[in-house]
C-alpha atoms as a PDB file:
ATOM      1  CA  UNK A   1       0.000   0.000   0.000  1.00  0.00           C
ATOM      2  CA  UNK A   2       1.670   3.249  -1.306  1.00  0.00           C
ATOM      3  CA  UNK A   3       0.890   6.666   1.206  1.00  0.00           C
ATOM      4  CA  UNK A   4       1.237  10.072   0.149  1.00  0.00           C
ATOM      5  CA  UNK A   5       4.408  11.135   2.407  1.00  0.00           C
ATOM      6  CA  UNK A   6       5.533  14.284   0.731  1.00  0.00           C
ATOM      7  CA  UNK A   7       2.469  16.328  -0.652  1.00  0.00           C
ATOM      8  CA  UNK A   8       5.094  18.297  -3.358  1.00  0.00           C
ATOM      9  CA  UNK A   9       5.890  15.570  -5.339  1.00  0.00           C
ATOM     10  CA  UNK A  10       4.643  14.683  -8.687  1.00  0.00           C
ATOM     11  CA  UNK A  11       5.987  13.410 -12.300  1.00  0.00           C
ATOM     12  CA  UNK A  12       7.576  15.247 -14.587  1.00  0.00           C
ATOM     13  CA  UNK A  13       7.993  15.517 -18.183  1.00  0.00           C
ATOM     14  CA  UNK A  14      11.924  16.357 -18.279  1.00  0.00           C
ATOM     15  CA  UNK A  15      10.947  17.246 -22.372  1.00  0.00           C
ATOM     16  CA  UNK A  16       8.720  20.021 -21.451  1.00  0.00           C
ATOM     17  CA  UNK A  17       8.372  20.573 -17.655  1.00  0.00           C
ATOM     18  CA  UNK A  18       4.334  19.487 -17.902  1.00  0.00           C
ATOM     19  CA  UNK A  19       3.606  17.944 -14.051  1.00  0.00           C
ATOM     20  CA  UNK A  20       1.285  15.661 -13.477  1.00  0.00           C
ATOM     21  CA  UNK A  21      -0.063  14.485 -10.201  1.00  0.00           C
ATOM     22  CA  UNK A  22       1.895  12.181  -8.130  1.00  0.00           C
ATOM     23  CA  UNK A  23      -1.167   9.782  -6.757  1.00  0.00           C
ATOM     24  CA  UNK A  24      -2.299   8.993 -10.148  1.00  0.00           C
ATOM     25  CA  UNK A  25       0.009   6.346 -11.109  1.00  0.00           C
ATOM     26  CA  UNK A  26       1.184   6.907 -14.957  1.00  0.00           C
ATOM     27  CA  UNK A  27       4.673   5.861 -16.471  1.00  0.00           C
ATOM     28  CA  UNK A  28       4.444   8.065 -19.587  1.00  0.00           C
ATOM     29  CA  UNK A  29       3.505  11.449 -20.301  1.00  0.00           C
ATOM     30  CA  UNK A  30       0.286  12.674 -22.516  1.00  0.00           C
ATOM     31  CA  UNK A  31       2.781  12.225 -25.257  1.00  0.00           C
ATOM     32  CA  UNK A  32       3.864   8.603 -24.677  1.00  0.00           C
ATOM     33  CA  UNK A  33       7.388  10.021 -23.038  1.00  0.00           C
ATOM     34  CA  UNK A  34       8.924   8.750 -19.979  1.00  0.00           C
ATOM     35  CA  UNK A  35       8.543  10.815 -16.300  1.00  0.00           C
ATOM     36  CA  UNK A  36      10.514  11.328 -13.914  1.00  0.00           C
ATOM     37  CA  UNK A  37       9.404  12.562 -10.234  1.00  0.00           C
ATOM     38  CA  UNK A  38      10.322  15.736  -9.162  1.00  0.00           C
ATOM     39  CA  UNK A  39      13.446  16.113  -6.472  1.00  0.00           C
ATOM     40  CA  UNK A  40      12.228  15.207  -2.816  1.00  0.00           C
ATOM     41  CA  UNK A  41      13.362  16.899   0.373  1.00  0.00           C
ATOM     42  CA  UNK A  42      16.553  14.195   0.544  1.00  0.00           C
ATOM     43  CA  UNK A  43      17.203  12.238   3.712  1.00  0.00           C
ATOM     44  CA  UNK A  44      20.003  12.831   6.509  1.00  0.00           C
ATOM     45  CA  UNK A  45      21.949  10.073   7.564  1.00  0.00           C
ATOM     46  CA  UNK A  46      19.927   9.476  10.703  1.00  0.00           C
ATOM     47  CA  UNK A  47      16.866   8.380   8.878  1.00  0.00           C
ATOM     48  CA  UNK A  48      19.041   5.218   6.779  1.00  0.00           C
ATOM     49  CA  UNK A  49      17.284   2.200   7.963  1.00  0.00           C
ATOM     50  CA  UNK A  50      20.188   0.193   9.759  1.00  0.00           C
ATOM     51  CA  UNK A  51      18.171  -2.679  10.267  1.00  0.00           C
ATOM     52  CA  UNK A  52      17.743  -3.032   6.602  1.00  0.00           C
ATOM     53  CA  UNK A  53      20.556  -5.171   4.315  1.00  0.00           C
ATOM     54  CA  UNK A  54      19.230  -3.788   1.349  1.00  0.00           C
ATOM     55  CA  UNK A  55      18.486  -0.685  -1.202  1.00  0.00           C
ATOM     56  CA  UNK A  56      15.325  -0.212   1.199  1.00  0.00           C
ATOM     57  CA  UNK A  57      17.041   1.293   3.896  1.00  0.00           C
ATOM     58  CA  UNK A  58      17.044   4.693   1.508  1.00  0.00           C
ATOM     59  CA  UNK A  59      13.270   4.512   1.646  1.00  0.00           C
ATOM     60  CA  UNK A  60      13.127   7.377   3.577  1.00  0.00           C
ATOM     61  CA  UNK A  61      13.870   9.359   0.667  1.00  0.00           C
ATOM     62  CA  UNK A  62      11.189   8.099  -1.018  1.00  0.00           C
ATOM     63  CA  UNK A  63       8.383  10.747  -2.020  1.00  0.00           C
ATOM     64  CA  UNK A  64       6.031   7.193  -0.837  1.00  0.00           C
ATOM     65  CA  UNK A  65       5.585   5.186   1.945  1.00  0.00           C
ATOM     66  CA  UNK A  66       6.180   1.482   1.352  1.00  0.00           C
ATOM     67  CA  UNK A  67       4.570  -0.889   4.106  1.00  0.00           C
ATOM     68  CA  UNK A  68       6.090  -4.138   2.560  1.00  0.00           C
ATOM     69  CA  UNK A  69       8.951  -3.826   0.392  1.00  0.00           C
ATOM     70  CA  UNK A  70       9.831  -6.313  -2.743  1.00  0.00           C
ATOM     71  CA  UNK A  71      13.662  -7.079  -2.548  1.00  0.00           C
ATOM     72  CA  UNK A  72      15.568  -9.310  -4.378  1.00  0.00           C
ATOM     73  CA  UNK A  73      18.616  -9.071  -2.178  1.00  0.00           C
ATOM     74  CA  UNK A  74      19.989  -6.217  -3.863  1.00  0.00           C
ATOM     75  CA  UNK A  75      22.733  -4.082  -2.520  1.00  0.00           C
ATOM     76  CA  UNK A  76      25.072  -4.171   0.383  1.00  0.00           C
ATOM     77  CA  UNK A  77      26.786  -6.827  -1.938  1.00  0.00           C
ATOM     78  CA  UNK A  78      30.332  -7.357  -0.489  1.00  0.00           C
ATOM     79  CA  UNK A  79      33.040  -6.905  -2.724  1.00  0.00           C
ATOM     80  CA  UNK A  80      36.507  -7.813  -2.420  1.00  0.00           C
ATOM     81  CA  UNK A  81      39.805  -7.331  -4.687  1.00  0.00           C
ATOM     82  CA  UNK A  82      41.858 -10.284  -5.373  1.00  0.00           C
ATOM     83  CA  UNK A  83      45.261 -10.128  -6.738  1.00  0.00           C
ATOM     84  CA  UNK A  84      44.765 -12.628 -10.389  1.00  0.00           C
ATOM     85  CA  UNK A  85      48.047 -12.967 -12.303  1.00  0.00           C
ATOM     86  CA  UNK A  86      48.585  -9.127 -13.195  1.00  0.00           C
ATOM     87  CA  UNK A  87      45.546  -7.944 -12.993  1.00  0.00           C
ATOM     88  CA  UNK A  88      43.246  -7.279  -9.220  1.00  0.00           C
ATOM     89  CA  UNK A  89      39.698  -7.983 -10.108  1.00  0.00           C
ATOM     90  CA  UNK A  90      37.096  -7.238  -7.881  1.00  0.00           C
ATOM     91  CA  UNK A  91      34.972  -9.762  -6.897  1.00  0.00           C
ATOM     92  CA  UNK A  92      31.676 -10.196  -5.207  1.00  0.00           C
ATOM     93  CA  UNK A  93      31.651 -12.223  -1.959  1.00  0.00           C
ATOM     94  CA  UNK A  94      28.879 -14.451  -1.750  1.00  0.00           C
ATOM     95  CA  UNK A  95      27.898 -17.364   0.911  1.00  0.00           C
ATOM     96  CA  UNK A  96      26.326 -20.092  -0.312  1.00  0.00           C
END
């Protein structure tokens, strides 16, 4: 379930500047272009969701509130460098 958080934001047509309300959802503009959503208010480092191993502890930043977050594991992916031969690829770090 998606709550309005930050009344200011809506999408924007980056070809034209034409807004269009934020809690109507849309993915293109009246003339079939891709939006964007305008800047939000940014986050301070005391509202990153420590508990959170994943890109969802930025959700704060979010112009939405998410209840239950879809997550795929993504980010906080360790990486490590390993010297290979002459080269020092970095590699990702994964238990299995």
């Amino acid at each position: 379930m998606l709550e309005m958080s930050m009344a200011a934001a809506s999408y924007i047509d980056p070809r034209n500047g034409k807004l269009y309300p934020f809690d109507i959802p849309r993915w293109c503009s009246d003339e079939r272009t891709p939006l964007l959503i305008t800047p939000g208010k940014g986050m301070s480092r005391d509202e990153i969701d420590g508990r959170s191993r994943s890109l969802w502890r930025y959700r704060a930043a979010l112009p939405v509130d998410i209840a239950k977050p879809i997550t795929l594991g993504e980010g906080c992916t360790p990486l490590v460098q390993q010297d290979w031969g002459r080269s020092s690829p970095i590699l990702q770090a994964r238990v299995v």
